[in-house]
PDB file of N, CA and C in Angstrom:
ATOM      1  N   UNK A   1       5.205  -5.365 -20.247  1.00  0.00           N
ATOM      2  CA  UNK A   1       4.559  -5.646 -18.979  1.00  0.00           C
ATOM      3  C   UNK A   1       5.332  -6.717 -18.204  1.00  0.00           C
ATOM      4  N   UNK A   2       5.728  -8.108 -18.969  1.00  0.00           N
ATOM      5  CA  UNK A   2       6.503  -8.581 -18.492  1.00  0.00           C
ATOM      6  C   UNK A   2       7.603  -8.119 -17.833  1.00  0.00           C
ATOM      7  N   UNK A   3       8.362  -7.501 -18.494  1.00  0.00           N
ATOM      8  CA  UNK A   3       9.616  -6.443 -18.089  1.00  0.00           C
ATOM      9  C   UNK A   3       9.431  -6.101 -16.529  1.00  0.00           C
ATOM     10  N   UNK A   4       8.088  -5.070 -16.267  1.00  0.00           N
ATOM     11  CA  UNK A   4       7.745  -4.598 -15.262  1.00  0.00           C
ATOM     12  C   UNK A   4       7.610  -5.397 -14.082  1.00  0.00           C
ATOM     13  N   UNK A   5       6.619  -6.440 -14.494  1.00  0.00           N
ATOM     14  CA  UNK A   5       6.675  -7.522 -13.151  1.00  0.00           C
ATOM     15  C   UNK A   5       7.637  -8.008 -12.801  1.00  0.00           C
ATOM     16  N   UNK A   6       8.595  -8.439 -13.747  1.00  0.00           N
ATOM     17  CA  UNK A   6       9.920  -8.794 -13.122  1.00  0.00           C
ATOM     18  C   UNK A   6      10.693  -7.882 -12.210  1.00  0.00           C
ATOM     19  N   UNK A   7      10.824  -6.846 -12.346  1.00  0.00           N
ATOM     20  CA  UNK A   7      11.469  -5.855 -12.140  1.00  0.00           C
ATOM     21  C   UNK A   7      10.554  -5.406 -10.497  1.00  0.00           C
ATOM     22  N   UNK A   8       9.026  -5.601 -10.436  1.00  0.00           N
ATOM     23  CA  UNK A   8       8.873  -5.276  -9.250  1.00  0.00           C
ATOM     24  C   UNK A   8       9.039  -6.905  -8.472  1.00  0.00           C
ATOM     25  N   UNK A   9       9.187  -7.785  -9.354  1.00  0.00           N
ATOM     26  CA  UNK A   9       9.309  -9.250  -8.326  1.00  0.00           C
ATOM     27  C   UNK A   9      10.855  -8.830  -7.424  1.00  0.00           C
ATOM     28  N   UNK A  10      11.794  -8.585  -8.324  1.00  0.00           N
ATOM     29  CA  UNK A  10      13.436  -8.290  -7.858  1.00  0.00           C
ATOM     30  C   UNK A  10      13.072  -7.257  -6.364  1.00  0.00           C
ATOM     31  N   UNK A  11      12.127  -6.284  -6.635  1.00  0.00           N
ATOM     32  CA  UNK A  11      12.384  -4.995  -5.723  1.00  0.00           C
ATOM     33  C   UNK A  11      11.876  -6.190  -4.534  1.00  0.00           C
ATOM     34  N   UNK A  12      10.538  -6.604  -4.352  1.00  0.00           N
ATOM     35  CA  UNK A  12       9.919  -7.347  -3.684  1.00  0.00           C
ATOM     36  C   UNK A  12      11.387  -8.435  -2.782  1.00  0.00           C
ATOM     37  N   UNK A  13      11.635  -9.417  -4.059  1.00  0.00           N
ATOM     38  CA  UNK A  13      12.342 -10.374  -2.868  1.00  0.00           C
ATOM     39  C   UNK A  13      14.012  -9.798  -2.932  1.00  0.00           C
ATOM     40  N   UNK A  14      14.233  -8.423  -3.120  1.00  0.00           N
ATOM     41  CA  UNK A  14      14.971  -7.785  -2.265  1.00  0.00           C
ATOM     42  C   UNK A  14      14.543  -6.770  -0.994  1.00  0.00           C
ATOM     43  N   UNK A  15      13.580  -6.948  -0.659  1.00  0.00           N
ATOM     44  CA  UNK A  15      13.391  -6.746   0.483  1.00  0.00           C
ATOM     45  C   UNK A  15      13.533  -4.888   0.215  1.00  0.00           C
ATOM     46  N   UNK A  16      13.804  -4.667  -0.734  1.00  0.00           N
ATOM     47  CA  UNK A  16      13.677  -2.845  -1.446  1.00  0.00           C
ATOM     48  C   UNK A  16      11.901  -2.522  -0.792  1.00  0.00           C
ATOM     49  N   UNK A  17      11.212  -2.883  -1.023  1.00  0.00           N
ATOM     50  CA  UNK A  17       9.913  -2.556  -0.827  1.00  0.00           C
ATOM     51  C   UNK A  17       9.097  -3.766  -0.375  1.00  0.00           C
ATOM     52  N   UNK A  18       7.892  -3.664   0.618  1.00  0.00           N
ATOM     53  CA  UNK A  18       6.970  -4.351   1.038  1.00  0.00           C
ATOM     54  C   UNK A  18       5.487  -3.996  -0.223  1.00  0.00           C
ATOM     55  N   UNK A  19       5.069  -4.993  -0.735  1.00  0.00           N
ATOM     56  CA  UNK A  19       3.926  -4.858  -1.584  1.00  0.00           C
ATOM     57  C   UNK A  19       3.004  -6.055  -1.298  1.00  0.00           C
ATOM     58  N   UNK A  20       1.723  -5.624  -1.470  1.00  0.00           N
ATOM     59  CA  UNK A  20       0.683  -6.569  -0.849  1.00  0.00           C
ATOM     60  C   UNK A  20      -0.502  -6.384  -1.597  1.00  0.00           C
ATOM     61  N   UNK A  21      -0.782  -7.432  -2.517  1.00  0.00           N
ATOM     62  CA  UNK A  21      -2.077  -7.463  -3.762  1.00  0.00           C
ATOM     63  C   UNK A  21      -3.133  -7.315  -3.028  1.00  0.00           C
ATOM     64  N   UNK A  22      -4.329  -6.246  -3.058  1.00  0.00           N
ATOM     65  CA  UNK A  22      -5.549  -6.903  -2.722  1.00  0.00           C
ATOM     66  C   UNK A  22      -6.040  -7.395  -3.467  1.00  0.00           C
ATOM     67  N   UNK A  23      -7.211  -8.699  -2.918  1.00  0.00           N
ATOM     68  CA  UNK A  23      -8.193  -9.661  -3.713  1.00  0.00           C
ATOM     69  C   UNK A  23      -8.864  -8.714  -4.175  1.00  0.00           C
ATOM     70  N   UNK A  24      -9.424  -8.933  -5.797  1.00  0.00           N
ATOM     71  CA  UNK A  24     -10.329  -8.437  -6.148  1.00  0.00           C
ATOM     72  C   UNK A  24     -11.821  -8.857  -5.575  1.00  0.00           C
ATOM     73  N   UNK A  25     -11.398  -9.991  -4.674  1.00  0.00           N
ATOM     74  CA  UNK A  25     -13.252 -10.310  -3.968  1.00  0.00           C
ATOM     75  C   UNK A  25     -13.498  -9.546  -3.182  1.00  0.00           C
ATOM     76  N   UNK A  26     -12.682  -8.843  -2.550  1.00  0.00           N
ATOM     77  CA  UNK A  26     -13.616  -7.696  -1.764  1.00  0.00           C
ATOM     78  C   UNK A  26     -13.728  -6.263  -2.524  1.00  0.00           C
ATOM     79  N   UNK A  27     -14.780  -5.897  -2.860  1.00  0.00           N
ATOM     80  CA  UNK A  27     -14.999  -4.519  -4.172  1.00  0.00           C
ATOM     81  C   UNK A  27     -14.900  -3.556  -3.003  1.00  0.00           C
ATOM     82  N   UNK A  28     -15.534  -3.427  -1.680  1.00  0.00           N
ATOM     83  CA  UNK A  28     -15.537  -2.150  -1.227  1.00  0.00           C
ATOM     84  C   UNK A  28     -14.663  -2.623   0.219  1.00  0.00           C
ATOM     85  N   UNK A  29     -13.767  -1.639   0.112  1.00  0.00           N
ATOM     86  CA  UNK A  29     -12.572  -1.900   1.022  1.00  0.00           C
ATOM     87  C   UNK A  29     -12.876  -0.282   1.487  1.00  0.00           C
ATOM     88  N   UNK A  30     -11.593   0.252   2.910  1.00  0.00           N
ATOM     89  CA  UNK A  30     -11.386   1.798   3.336  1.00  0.00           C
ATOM     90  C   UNK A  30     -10.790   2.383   2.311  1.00  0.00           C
ATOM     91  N   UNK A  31      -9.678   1.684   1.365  1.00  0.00           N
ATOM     92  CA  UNK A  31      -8.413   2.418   0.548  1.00  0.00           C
ATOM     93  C   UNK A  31      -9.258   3.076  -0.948  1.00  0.00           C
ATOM     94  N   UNK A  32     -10.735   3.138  -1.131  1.00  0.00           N
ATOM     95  CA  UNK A  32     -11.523   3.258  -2.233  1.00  0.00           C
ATOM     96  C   UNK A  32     -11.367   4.994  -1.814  1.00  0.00           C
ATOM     97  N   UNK A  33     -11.296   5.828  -1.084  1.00  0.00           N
ATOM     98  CA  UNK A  33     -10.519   6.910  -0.944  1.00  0.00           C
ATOM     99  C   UNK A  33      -9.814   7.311  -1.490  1.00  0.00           C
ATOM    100  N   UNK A  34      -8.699   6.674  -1.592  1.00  0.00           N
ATOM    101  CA  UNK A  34      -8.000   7.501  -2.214  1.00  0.00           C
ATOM    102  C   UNK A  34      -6.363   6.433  -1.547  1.00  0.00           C
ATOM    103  N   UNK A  35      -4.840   7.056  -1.838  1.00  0.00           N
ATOM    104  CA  UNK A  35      -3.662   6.961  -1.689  1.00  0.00           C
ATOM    105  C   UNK A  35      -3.472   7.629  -0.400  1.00  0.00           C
ATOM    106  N   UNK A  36      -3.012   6.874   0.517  1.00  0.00           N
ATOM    107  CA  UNK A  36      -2.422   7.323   2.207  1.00  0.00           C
ATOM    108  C   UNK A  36      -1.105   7.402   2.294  1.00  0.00           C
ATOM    109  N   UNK A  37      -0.434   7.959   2.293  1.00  0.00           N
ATOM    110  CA  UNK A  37       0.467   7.713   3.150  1.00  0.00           C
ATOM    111  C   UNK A  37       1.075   8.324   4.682  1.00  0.00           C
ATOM    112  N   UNK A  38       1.941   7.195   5.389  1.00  0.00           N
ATOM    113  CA  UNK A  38       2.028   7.415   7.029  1.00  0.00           C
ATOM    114  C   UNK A  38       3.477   7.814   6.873  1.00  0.00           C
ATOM    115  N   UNK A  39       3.927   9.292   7.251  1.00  0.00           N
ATOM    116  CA  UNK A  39       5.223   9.404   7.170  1.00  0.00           C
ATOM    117  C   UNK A  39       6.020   9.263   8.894  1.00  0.00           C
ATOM    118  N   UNK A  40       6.835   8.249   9.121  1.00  0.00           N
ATOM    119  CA  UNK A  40       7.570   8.861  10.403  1.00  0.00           C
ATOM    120  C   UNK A  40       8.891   9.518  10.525  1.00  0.00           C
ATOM    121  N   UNK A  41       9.081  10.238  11.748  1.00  0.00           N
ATOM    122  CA  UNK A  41      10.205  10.501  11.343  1.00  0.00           C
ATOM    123  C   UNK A  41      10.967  10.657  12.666  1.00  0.00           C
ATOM    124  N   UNK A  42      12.353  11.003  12.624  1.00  0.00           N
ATOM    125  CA  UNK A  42      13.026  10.701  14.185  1.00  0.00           C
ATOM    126  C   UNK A  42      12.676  11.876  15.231  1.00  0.00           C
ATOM    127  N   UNK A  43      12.524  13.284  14.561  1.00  0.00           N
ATOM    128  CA  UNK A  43      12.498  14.390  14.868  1.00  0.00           C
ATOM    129  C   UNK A  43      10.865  14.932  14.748  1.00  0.00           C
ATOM    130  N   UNK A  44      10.348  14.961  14.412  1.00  0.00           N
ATOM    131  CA  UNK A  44       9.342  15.583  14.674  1.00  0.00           C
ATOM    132  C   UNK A  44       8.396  14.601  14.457  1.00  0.00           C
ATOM    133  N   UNK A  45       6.819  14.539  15.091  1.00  0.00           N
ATOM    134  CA  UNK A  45       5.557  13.429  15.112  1.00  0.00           C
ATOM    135  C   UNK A  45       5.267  13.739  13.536  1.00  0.00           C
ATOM    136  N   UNK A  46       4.683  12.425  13.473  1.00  0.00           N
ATOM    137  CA  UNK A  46       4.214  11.516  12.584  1.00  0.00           C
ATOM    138  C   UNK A  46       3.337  12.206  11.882  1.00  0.00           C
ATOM    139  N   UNK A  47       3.351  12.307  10.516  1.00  0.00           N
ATOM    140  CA  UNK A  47       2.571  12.750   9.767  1.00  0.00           C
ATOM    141  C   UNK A  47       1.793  12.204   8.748  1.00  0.00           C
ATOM    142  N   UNK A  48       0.557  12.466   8.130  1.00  0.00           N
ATOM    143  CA  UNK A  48      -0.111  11.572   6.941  1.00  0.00           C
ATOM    144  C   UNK A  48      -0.893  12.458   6.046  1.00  0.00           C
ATOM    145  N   UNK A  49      -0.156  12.178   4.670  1.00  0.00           N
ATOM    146  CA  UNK A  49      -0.654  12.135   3.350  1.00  0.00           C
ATOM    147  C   UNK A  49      -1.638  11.841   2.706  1.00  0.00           C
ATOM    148  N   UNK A  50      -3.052  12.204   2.270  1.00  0.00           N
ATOM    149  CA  UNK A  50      -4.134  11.798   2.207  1.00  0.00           C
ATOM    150  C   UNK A  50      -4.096  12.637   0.716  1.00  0.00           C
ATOM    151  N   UNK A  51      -4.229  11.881  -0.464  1.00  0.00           N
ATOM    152  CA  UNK A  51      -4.990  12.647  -1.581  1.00  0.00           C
ATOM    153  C   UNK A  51      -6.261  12.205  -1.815  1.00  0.00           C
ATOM    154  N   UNK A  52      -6.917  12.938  -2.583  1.00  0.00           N
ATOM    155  CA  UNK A  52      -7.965  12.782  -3.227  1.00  0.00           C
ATOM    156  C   UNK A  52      -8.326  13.703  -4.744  1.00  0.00           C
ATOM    157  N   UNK A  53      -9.495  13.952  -5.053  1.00  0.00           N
ATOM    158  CA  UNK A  53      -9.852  14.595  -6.295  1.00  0.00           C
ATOM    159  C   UNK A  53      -9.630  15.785  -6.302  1.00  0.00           C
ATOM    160  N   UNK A  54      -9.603  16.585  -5.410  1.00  0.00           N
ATOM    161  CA  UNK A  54      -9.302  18.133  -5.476  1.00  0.00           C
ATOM    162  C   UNK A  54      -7.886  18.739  -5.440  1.00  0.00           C
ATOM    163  N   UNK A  55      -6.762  17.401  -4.783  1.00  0.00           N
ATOM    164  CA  UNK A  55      -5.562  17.775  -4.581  1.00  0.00           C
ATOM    165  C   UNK A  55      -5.149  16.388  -3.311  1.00  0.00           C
ATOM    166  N   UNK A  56      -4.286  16.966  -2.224  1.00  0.00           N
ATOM    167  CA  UNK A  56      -3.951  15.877  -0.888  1.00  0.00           C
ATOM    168  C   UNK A  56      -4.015  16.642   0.444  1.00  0.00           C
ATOM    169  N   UNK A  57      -4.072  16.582   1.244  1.00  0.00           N
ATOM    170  CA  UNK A  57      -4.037  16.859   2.488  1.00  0.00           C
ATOM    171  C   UNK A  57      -2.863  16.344   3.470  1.00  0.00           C
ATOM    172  N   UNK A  58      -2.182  17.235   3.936  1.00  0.00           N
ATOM    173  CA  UNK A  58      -0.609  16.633   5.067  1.00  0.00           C
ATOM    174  C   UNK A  58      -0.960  17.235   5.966  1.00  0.00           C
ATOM    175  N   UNK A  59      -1.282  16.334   7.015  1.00  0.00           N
ATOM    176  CA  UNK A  59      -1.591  16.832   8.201  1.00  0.00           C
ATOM    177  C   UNK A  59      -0.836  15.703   9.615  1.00  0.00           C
ATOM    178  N   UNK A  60      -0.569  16.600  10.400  1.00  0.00           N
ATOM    179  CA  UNK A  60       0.241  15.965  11.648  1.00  0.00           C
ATOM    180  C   UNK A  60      -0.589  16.462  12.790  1.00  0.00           C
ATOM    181  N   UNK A  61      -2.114  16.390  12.519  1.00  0.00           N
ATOM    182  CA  UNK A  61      -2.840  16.333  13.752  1.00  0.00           C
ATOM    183  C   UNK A  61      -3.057  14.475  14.043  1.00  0.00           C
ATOM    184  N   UNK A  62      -2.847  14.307  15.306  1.00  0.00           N
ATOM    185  CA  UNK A  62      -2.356  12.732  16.195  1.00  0.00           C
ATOM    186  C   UNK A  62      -3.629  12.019  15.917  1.00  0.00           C
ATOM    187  N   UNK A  63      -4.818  12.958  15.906  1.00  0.00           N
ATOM    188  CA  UNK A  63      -6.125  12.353  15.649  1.00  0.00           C
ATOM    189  C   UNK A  63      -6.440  11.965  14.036  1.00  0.00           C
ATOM    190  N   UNK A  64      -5.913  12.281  13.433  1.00  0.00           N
ATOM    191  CA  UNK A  64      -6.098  12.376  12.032  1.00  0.00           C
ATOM    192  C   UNK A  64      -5.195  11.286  11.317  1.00  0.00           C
ATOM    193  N   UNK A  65      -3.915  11.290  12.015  1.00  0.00           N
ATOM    194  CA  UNK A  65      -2.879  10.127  11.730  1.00  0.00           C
ATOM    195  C   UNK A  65      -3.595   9.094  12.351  1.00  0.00           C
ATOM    196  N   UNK A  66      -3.633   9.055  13.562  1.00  0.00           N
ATOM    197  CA  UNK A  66      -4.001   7.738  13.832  1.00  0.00           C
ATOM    198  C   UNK A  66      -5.706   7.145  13.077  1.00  0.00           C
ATOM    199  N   UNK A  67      -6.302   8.086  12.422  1.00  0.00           N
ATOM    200  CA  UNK A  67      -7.442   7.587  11.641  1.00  0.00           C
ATOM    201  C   UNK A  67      -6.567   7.125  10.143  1.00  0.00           C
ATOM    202  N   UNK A  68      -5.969   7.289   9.952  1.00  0.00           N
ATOM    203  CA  UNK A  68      -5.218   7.211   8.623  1.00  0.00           C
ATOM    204  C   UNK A  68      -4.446   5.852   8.726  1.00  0.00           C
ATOM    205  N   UNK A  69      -4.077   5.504   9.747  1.00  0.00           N
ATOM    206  CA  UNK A  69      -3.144   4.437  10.213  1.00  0.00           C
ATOM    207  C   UNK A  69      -3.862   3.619  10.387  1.00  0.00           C
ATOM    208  N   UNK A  70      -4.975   3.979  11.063  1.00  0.00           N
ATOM    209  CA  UNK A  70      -6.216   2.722  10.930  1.00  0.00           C
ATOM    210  C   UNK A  70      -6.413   1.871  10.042  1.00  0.00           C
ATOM    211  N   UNK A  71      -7.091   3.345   9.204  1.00  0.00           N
ATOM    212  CA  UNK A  71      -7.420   2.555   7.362  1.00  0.00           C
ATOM    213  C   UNK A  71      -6.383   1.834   6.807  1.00  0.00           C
ATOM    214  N   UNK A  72      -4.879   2.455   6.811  1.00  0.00           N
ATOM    215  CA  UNK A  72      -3.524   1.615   6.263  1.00  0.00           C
ATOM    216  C   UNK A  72      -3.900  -0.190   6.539  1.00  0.00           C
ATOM    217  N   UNK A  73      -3.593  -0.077   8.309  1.00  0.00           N
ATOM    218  CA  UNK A  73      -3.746  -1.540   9.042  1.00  0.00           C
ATOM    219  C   UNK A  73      -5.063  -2.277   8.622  1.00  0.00           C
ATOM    220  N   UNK A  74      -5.791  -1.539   8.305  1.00  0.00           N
ATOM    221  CA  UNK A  74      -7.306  -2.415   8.138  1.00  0.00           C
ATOM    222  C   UNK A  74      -7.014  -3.117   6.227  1.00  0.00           C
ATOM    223  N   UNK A  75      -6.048  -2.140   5.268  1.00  0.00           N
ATOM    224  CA  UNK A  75      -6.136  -2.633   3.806  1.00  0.00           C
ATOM    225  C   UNK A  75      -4.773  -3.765   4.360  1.00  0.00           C
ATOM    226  N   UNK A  76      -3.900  -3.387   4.935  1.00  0.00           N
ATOM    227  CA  UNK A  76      -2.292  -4.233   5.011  1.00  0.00           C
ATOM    228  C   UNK A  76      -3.163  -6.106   5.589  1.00  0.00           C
ATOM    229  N   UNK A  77      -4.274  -5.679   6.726  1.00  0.00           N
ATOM    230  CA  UNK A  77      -4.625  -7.196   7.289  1.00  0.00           C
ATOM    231  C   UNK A  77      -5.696  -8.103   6.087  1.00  0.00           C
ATOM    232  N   UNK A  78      -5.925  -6.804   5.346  1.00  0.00           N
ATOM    233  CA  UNK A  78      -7.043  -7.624   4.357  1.00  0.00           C
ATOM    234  C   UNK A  78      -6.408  -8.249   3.155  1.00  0.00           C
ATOM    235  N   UNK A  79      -5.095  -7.513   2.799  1.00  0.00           N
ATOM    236  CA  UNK A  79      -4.574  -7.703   1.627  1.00  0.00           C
ATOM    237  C   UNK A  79      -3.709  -8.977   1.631  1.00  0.00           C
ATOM    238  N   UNK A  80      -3.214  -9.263   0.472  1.00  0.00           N
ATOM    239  CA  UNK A  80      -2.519 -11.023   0.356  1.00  0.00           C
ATOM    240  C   UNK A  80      -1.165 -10.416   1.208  1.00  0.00           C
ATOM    241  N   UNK A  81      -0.564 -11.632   1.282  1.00  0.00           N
ATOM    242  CA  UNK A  81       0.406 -11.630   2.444  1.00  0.00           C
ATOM    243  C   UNK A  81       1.910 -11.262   1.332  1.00  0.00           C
ATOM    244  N   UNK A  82       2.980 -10.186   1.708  1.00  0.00           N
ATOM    245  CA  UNK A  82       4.029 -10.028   0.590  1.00  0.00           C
ATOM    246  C   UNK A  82       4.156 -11.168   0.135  1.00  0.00           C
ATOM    247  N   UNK A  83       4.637 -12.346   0.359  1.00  0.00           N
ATOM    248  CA  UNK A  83       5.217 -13.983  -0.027  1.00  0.00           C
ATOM    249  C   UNK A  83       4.008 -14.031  -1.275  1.00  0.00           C
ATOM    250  N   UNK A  84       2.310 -14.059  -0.639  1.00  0.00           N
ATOM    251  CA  UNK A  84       1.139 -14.788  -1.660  1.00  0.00           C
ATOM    252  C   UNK A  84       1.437 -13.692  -2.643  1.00  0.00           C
ATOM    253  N   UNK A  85       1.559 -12.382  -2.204  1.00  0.00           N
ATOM    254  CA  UNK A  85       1.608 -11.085  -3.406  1.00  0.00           C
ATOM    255  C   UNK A  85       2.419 -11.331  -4.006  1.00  0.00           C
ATOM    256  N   UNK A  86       3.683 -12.000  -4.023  1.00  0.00           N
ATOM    257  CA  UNK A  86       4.724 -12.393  -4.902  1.00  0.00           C
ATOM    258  C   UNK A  86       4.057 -13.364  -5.582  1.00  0.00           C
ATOM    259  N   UNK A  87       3.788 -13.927  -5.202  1.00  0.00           N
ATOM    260  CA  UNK A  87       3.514 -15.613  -6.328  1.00  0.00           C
ATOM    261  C   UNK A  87       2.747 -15.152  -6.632  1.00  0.00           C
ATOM    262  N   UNK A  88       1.447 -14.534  -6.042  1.00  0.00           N
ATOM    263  CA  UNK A  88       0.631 -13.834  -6.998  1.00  0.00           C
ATOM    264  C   UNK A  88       0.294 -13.039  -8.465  1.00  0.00           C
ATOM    265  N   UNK A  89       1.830 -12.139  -8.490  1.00  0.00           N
ATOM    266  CA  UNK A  89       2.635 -11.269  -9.518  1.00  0.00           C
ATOM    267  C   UNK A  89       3.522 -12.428 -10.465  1.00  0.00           C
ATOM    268  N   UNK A  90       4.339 -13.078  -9.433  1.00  0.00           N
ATOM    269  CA  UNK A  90       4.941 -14.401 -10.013  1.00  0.00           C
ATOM    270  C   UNK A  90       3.623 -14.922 -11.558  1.00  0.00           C
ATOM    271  N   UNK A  91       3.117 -15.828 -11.035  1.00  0.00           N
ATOM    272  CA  UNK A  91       1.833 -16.771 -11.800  1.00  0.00           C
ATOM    273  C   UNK A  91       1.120 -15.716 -13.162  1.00  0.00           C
ATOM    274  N   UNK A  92       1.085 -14.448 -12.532  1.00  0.00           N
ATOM    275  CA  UNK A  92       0.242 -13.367 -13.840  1.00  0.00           C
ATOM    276  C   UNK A  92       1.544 -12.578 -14.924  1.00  0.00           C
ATOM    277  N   UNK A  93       2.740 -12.985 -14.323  1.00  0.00           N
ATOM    278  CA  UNK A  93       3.915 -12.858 -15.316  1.00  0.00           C
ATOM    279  C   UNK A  93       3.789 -13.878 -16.088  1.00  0.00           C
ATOM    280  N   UNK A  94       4.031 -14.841 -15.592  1.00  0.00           N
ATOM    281  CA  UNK A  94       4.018 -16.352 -16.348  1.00  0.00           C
ATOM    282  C   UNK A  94       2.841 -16.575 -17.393  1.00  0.00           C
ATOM    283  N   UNK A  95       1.619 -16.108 -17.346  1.00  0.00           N
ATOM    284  CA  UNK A  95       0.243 -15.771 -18.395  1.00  0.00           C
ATOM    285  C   UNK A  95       0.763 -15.236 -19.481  1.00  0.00           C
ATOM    286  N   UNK A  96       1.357 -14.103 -18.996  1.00  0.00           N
ATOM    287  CA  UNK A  96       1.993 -13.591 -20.633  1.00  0.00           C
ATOM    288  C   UNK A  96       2.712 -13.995 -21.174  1.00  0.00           C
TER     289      UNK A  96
END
């Protein structure tokens, strides 16, 4: 486990990926759904990834992305900030 946190601390403060802990004090958040993702791209509009229990849904209706993008922005403003999510990951490496 150690191994792992290190390994996502490196991706983190190489700037490889943006990651952002949520607090466990808030239990009911939008992201209790399920995994989103917002794909863009240069060539054709914006699309989003929605799974759930039966399978996922990809859909590039504008109304549907931008509800999806919502929920993203509403977990990204609630969640710890990348820097606190690092020290965050940082401090629970250091436990073990």
């Amino acid at each position: 486990m150690k191994e792992q946190l290190t390994y996502l601390l490196n991706l983190i403060e190489d700037h490889t990926i943006r990651f952002q802990v949520f607090p466990q004090e808030i239990p009911l958040h939008p992201g209790l759904t399920g995994p989103i993702r917002i794909m863009s791209f240069d060539d054709r509009p914006t699309m989003a990834y929605v799974e759930h229990t039966l399978g996922g849904l990809l859909t590039d209706q504008q109304q549907e992305v931008r509800y999806c993008s919502a929920i993203f922005s509403a977990l990204q403003s609630e969640a710890l900030s990348s820097h606190a999510s690092a020290d965050y990951i940082r401090r629970r490496k250091d436990q073990l």
